[in-house]
N, C-alpha and C. Protein backbone atom coordinates (compact mmCIF):
# COMPACT_ATOMS: atom_id res chain seq x y z
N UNK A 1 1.34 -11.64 -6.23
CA UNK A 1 0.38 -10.96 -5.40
C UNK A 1 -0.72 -11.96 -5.00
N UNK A 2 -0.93 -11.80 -3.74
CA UNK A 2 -2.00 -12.60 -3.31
C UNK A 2 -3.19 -12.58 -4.09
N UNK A 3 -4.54 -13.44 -3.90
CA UNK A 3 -5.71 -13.18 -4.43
C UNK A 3 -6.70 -13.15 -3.29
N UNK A 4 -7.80 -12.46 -3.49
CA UNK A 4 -8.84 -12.10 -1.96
C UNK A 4 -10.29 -11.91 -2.98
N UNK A 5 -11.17 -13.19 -2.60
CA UNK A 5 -12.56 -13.46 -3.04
C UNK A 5 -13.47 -11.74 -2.25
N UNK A 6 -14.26 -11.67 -3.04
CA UNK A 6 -15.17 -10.71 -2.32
C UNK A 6 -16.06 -10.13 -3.25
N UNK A 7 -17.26 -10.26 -2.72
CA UNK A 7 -18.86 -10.70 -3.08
C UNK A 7 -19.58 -9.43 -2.74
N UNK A 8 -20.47 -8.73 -4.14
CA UNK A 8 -20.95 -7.35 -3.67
C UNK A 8 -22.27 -7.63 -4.25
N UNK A 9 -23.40 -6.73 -4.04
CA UNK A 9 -24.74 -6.47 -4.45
C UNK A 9 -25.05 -5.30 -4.91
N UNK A 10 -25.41 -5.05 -6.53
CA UNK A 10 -25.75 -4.26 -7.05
C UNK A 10 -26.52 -3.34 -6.05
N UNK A 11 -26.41 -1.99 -6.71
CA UNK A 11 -27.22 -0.81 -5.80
C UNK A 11 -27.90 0.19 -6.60
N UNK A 12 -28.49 0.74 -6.35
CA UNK A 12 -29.41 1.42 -7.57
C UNK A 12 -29.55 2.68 -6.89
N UNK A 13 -29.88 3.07 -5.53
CA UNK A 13 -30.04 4.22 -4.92
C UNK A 13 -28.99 4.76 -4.79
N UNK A 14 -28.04 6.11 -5.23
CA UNK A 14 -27.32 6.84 -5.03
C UNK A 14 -27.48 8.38 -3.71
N UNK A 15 -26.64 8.83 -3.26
CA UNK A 15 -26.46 9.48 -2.39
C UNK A 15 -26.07 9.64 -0.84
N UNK A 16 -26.27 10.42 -0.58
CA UNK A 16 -25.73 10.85 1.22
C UNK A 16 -27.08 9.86 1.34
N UNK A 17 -28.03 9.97 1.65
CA UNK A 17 -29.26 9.02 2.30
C UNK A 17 -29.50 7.80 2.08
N UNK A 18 -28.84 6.86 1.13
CA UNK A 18 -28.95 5.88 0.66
C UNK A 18 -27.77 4.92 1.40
N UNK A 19 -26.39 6.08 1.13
CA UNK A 19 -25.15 5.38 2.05
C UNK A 19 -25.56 5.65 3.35
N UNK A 20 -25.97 6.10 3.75
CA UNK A 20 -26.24 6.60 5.27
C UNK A 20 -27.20 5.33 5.76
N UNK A 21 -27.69 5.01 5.10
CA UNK A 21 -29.00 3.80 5.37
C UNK A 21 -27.99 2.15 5.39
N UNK A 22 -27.35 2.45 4.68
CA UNK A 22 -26.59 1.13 4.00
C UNK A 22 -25.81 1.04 4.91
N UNK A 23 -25.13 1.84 5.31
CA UNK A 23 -23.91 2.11 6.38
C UNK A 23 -24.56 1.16 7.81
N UNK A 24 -25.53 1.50 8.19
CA UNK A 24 -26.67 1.25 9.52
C UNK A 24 -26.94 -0.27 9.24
N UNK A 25 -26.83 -0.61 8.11
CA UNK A 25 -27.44 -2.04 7.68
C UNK A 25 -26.19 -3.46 7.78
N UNK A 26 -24.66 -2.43 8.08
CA UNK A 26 -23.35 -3.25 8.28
C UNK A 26 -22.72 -3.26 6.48
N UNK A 27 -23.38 -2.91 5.90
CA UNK A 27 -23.18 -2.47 4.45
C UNK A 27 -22.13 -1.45 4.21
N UNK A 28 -21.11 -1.18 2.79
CA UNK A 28 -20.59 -0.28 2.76
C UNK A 28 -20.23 -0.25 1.51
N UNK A 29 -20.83 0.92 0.71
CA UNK A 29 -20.68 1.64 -0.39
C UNK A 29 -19.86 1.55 -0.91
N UNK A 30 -19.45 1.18 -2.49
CA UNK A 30 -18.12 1.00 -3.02
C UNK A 30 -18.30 1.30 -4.40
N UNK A 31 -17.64 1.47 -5.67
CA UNK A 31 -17.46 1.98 -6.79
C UNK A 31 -16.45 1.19 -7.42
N UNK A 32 -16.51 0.45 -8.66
CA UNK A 32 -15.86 -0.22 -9.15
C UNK A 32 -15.63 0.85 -10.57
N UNK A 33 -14.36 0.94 -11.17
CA UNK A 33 -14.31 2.20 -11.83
C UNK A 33 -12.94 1.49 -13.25
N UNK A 34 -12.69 1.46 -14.05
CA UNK A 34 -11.65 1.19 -14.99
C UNK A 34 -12.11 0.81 -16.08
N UNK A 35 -13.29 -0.30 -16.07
CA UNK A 35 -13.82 -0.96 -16.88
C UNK A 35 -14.57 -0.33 -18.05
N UNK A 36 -15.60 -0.64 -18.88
CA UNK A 36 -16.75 -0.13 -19.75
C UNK A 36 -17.35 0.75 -19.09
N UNK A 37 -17.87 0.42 -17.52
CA UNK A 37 -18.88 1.70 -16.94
C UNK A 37 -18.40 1.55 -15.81
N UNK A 38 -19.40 2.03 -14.77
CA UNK A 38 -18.84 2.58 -13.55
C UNK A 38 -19.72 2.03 -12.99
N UNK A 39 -19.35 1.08 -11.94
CA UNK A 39 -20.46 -0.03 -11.08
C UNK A 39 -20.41 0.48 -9.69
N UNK A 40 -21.91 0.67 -9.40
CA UNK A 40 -21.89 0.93 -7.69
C UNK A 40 -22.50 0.10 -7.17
N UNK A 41 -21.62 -0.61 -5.96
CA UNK A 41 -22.40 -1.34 -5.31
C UNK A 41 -22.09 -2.01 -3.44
N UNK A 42 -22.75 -2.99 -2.95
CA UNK A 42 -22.40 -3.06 -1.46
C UNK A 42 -21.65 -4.34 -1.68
N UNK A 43 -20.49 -4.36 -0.23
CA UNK A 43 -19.85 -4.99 0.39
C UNK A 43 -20.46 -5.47 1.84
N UNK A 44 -20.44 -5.99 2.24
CA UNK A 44 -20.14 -6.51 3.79
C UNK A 44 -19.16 -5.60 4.19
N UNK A 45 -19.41 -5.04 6.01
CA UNK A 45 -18.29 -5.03 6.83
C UNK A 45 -17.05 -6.34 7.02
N UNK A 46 -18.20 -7.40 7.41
CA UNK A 46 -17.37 -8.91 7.79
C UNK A 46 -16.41 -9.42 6.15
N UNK A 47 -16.72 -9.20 5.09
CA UNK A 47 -16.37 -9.57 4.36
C UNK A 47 -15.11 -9.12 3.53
N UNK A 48 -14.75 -7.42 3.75
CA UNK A 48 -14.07 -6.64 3.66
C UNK A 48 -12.54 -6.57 5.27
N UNK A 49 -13.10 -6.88 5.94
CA UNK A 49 -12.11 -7.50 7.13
C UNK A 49 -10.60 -7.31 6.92
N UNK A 50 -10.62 -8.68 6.26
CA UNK A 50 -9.30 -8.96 5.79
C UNK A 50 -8.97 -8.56 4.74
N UNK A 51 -9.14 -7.96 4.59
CA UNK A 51 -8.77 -7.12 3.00
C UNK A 51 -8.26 -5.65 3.88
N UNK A 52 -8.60 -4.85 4.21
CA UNK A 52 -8.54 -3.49 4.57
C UNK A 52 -7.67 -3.66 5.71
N UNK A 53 -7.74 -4.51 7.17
CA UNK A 53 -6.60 -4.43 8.19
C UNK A 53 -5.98 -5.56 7.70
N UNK A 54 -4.97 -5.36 7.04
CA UNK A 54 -3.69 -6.25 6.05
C UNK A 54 -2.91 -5.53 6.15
N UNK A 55 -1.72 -5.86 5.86
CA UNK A 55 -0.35 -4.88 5.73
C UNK A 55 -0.33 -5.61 3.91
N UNK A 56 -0.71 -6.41 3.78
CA UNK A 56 -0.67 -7.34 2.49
C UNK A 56 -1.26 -6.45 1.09
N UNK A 57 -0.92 -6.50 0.20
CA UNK A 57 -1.66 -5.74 -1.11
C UNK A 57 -2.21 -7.50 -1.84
N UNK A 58 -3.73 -6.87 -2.35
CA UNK A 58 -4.54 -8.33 -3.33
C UNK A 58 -4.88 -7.81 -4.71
N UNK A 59 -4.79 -9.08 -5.40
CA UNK A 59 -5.64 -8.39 -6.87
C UNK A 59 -7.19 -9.48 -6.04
N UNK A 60 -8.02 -8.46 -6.40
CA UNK A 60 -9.59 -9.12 -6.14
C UNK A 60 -10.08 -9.18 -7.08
N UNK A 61 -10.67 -10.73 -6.26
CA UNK A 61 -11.93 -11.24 -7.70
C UNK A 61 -13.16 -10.74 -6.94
N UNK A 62 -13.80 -9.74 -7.57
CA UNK A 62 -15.11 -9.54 -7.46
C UNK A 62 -15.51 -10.23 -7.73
N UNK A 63 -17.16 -10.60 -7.23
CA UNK A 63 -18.57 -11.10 -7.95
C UNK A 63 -19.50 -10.27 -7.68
N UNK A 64 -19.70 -9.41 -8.54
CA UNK A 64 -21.31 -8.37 -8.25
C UNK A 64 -22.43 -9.07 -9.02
N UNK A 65 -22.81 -10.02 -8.13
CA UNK A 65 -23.85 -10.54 -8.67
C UNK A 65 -23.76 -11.51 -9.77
N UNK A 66 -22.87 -12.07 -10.03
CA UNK A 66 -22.82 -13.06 -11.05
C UNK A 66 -21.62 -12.23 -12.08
N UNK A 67 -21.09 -11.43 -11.96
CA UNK A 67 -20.51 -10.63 -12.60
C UNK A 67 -19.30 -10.57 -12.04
N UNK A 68 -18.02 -11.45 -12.59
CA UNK A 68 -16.78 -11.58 -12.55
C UNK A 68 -15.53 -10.92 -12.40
N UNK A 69 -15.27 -9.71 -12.28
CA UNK A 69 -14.29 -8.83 -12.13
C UNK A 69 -13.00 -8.77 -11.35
N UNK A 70 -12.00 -8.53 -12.54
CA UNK A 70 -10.47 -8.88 -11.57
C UNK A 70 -10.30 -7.33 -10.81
N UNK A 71 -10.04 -6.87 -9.78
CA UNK A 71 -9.71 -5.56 -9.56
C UNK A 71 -8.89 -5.41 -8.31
N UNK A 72 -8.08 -4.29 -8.40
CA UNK A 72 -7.57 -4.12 -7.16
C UNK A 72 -7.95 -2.83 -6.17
N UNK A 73 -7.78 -2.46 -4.71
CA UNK A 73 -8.08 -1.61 -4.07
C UNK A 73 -7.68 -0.19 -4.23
N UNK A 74 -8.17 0.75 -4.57
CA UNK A 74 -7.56 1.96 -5.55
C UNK A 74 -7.75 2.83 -4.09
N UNK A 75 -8.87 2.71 -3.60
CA UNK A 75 -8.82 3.94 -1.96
C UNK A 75 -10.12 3.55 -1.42
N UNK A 76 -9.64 3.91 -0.29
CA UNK A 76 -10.86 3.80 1.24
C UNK A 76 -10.72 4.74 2.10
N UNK A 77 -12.09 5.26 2.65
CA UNK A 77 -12.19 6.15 3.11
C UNK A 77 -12.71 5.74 5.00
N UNK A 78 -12.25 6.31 5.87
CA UNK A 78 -13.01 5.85 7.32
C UNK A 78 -13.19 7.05 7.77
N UNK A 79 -14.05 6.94 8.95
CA UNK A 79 -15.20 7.66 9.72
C UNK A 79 -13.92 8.54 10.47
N UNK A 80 -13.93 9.97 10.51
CA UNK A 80 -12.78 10.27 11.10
C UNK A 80 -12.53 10.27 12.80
N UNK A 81 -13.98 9.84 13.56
CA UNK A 81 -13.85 9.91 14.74
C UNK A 81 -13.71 8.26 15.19
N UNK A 82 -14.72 7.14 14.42
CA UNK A 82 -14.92 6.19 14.92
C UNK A 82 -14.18 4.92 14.24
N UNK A 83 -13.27 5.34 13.08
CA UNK A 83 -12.45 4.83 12.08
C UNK A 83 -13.38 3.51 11.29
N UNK A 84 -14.54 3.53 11.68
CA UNK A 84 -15.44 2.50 10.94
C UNK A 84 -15.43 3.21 8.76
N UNK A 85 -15.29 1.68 7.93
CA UNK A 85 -15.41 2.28 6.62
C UNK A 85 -16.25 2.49 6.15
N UNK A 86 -16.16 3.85 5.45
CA UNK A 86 -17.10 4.56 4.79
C UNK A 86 -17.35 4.32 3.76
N UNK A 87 -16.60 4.31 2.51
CA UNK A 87 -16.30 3.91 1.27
C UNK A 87 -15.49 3.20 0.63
N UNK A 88 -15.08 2.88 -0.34
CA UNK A 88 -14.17 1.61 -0.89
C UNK A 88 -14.44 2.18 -2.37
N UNK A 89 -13.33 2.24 -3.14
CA UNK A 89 -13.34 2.94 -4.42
C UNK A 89 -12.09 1.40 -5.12
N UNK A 90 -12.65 0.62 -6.49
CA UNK A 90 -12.05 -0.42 -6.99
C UNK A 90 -11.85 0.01 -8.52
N UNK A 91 -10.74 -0.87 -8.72
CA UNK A 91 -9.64 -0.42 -9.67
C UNK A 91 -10.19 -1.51 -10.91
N UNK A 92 -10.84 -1.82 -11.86
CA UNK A 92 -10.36 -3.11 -12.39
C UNK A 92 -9.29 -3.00 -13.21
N UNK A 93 -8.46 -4.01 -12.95
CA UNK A 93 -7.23 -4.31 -13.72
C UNK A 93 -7.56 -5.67 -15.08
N UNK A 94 -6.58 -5.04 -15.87
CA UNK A 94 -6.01 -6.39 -16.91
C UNK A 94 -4.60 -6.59 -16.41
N UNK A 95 -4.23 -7.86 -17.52
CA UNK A 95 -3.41 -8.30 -17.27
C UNK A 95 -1.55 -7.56 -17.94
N UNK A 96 -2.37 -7.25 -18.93
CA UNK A 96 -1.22 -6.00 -20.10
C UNK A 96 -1.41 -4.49 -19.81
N UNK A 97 -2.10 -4.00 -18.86
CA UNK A 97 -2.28 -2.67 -18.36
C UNK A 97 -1.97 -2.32 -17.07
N UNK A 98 -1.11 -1.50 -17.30
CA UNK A 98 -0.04 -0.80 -16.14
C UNK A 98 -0.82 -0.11 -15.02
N UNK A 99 -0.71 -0.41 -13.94
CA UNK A 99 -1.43 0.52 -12.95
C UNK A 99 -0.86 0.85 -12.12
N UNK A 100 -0.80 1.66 -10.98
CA UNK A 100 -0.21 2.71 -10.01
C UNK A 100 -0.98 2.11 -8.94
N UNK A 101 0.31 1.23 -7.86
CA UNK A 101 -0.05 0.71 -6.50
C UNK A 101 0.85 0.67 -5.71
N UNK A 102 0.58 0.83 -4.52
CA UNK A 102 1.89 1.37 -3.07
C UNK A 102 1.88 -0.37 -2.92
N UNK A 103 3.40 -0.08 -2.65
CA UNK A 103 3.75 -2.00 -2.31
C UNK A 103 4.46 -1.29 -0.96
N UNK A 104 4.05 -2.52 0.09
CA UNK A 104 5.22 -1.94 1.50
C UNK A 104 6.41 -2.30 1.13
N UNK A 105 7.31 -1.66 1.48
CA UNK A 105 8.46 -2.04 1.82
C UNK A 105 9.62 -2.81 2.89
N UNK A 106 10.35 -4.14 2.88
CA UNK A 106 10.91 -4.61 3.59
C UNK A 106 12.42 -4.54 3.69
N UNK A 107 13.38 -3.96 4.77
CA UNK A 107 14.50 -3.53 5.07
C UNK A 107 15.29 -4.86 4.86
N UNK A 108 15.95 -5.45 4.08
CA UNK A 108 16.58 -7.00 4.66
C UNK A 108 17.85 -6.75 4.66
N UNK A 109 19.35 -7.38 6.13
CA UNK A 109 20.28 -7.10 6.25
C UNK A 109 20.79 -5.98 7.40
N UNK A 110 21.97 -6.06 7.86
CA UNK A 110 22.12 -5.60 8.89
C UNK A 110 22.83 -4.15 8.57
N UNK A 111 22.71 -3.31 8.48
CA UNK A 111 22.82 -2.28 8.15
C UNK A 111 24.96 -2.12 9.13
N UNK A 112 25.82 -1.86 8.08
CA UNK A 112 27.27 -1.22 8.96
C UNK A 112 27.34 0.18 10.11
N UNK A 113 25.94 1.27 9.49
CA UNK A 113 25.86 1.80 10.02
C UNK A 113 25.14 1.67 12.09
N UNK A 114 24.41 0.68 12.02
CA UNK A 114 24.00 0.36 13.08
C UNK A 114 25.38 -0.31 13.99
N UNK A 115 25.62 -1.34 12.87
CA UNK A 115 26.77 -2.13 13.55
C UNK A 115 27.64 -1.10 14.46
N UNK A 116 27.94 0.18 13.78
CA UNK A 116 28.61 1.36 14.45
C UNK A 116 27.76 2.19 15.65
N UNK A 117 26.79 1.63 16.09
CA UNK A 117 25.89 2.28 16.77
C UNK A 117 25.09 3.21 16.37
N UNK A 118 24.61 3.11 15.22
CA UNK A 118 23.76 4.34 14.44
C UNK A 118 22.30 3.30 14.66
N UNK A 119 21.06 3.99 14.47
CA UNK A 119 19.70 3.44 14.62
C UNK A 119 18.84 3.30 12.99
N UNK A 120 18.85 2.44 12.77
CA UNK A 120 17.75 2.21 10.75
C UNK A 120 16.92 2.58 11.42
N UNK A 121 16.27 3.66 10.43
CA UNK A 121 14.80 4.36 10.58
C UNK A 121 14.21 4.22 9.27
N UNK A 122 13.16 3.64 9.32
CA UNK A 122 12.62 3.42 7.99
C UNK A 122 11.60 4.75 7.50
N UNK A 123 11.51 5.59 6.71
CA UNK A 123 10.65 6.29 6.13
C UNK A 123 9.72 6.36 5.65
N UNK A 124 9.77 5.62 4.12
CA UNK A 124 8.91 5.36 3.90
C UNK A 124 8.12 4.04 4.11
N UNK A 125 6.88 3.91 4.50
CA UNK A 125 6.46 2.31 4.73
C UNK A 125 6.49 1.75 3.17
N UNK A 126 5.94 2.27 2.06
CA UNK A 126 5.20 2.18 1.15
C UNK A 126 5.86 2.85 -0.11
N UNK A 127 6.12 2.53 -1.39
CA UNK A 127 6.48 2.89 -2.34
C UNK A 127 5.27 3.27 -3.40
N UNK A 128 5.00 4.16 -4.36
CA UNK A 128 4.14 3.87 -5.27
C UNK A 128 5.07 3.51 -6.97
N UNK A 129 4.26 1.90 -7.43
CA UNK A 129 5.00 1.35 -8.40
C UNK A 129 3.78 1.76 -9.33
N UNK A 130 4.51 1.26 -11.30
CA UNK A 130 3.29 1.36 -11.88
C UNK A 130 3.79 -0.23 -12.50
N UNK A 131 3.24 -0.66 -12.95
CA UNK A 131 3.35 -2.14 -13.66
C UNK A 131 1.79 -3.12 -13.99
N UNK A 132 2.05 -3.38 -14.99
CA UNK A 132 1.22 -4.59 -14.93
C UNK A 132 0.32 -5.61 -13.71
N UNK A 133 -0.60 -5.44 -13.40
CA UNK A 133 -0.99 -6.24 -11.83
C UNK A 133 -0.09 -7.34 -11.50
N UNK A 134 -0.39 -8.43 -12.75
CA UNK A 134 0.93 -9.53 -12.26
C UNK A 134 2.64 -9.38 -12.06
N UNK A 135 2.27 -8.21 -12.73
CA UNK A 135 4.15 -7.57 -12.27
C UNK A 135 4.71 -7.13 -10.98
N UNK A 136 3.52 -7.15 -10.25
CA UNK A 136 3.75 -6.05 -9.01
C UNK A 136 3.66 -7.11 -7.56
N UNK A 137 4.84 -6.97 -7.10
CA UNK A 137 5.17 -8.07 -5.85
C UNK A 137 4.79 -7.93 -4.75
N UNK A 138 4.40 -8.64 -3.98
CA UNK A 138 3.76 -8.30 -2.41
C UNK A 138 4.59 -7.06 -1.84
N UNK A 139 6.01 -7.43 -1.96
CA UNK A 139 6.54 -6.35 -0.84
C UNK A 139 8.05 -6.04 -1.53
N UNK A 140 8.47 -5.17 -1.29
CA UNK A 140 9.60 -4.60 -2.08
C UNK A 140 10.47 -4.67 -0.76
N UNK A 141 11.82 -5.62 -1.29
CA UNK A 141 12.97 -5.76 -0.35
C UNK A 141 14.20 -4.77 -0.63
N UNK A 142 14.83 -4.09 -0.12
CA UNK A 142 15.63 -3.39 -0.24
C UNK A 142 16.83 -4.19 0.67
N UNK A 143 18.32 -4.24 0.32
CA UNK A 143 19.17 -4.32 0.77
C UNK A 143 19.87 -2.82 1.70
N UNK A 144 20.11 -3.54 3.21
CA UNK A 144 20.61 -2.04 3.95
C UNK A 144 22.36 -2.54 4.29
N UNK A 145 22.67 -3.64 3.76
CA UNK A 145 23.79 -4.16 4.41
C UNK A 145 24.98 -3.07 4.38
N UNK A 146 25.24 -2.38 3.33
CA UNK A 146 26.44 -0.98 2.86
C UNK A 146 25.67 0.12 3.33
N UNK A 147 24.84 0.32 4.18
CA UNK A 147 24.70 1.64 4.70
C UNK A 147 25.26 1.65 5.76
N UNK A 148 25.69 2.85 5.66
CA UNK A 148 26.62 3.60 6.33
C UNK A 148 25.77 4.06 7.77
N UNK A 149 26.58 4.82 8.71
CA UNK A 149 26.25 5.94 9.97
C UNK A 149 25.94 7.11 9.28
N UNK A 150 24.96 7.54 8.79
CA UNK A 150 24.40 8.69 8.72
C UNK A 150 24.20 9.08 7.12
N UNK A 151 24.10 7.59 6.73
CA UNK A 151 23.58 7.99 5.21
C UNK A 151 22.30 7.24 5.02
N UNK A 152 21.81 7.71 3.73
CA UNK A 152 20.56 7.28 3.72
C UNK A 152 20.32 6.05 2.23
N UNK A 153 19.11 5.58 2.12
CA UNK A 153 19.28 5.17 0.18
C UNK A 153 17.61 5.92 0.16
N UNK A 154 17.75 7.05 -1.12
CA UNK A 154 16.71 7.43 -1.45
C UNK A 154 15.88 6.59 -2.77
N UNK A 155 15.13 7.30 -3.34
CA UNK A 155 14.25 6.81 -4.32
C UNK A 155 14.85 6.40 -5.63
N UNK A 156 15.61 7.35 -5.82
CA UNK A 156 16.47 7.38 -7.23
C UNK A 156 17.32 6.55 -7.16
N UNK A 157 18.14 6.08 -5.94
CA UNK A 157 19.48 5.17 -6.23
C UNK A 157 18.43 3.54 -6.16
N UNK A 158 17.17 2.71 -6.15
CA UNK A 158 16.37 2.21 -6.17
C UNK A 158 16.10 1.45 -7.40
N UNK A 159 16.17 0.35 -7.76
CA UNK A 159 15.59 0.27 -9.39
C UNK A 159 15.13 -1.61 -8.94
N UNK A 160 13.91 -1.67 -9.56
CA UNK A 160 13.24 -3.07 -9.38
C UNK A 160 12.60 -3.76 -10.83
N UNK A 161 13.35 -4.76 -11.01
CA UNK A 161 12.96 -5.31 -12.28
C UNK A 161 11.49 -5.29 -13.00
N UNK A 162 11.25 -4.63 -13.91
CA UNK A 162 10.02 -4.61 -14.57
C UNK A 162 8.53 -3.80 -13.72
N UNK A 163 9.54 -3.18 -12.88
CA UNK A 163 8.67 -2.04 -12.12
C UNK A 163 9.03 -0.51 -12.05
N UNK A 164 8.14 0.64 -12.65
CA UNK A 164 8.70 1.56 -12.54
C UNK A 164 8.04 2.44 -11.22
N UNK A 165 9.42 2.76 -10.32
CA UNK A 165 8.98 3.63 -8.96
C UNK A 165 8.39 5.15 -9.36
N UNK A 166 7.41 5.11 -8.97
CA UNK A 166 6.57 7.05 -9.40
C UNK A 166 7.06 7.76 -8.25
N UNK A 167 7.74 7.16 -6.83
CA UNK A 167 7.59 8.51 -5.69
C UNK A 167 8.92 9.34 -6.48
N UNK A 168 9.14 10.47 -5.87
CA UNK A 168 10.10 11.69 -5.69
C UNK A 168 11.78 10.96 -5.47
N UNK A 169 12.63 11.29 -6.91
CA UNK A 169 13.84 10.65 -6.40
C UNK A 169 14.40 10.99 -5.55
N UNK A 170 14.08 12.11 -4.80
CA UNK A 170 15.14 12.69 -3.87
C UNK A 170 14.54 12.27 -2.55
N UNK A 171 13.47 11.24 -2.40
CA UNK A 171 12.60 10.73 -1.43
C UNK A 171 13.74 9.62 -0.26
N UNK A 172 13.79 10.08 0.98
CA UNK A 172 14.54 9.15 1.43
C UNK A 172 13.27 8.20 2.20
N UNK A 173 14.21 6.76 1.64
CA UNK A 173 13.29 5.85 1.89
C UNK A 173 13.28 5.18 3.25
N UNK A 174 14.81 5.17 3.42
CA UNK A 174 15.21 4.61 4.66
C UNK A 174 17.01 5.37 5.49
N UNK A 175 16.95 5.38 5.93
CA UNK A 175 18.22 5.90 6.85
C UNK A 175 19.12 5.46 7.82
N UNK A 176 20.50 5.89 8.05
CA UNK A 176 20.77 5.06 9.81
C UNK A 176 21.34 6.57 10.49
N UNK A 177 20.49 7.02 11.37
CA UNK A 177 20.68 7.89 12.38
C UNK A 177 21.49 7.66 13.18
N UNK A 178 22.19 8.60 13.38
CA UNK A 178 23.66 9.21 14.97
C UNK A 178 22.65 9.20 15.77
N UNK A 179 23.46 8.38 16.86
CA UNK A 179 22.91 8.48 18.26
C UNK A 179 23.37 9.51 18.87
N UNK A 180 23.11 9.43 20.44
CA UNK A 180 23.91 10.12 21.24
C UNK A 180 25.40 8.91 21.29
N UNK A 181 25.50 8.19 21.73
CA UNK A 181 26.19 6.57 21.77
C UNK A 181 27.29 7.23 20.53
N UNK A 182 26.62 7.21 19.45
CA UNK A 182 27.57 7.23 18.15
C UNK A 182 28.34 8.15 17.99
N UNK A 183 27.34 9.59 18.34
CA UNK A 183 27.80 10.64 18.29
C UNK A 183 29.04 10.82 19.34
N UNK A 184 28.80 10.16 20.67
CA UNK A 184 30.28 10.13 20.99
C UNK A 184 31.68 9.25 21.25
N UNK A 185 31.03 8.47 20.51
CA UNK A 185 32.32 7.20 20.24
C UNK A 185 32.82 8.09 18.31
N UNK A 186 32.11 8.86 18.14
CA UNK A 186 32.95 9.77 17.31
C UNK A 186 33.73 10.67 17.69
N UNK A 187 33.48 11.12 18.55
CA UNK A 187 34.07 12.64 18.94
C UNK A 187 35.17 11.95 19.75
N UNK A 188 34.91 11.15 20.85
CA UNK A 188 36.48 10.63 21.13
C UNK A 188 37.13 10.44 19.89
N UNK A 189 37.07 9.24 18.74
CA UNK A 189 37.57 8.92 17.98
C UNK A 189 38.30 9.93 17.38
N UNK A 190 37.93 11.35 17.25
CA UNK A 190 38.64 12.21 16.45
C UNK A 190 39.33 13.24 17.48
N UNK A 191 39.52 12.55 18.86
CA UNK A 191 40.57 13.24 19.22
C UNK A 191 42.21 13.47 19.50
């Protein structure tokens, strides 16, 4: 997993009027939460950037102030009209403690079913794993090469070394859809 520096300032004022002020200032409210206590404090807009429009997952090194913290991104919240961030809620992790994080997922291989004119539709973008921080890989590759025209690979038929998957086994992750095309280079076929 990648690593992503990012630098916060203790905060002492709590509430709607305090974030509301902070917000105006290019500031944005965040909560660091796993550890001994529960740290609130500011980020930068500019500094948070690349962290939030990523397709990428980071373990972050905080510094709140001289104060060292490994953690990763647990949830963020945006403005529902103007999509500017509102909040930022942080995870700290160890290194022997299992945590619960969505890794994207990458399709690799040419699917038989396409080859037949069927279309890969991917489902899910995102898996949720639990593992160790250093256990947990940028991006989860799945093989589509043996899928078929109109089958799918769900959650359960899925298994990744030293990672355990939490979504729904009956979750389809990815698929290859009948066309119209397919659908009738079948129907001749079966006449």
């Amino acid at each position: 997993m990648k690593t992503f520096q990012l630098s916060g300032q203790l905060r002492n004022e709590l509430g709607k009027k305090a974030a509301k002020g902070l917000r105006a200032g290019d500031q944005i409210p965040a909560v660091l939460y796993g550890g001994n206590e529960v740290l609130h404090f500011t980020v930068s807009q500019d500094g948070v950037r690349n962290l939030v429009y990523s397709p990428d997952i980071f373990a972050i090194d905080l510094d709140i102030e001289g104060r060292q913290v490994k953690a990763v991104l647990k949830d963020l919240q945006f403005h529902p009209v103007t999509d500017a961030i509102l909040h930022l809620d942080f995870l700290q992790v160890e290194a022997n403690k299992p945590i619960v994080m969505e890794v994207p997922v990458v399709l690799t291989g040419h699917a038989e079913g396409v080859k037949a004119g069927g279309k890969l539709s991917l489902e899910m973008r995102k898996l949720k794993v639990r593992a160790p921080y250093t256990e947990i890989p940028e991006k989860l590759f799945i093989d589509v090469t043996e899928l078929g025209l109109g089958k799918t690979i769900q959650v359960g038929a899925l298994s990744f070394e030293g990672l355990e998957v939490i979504n729904a086994k009956n979750a389809v992750v990815c698929a290859v859809k009948l066309t119209r095309a397919a659908r009738g280079a079948m129907a001749k076929g079966n006449k």
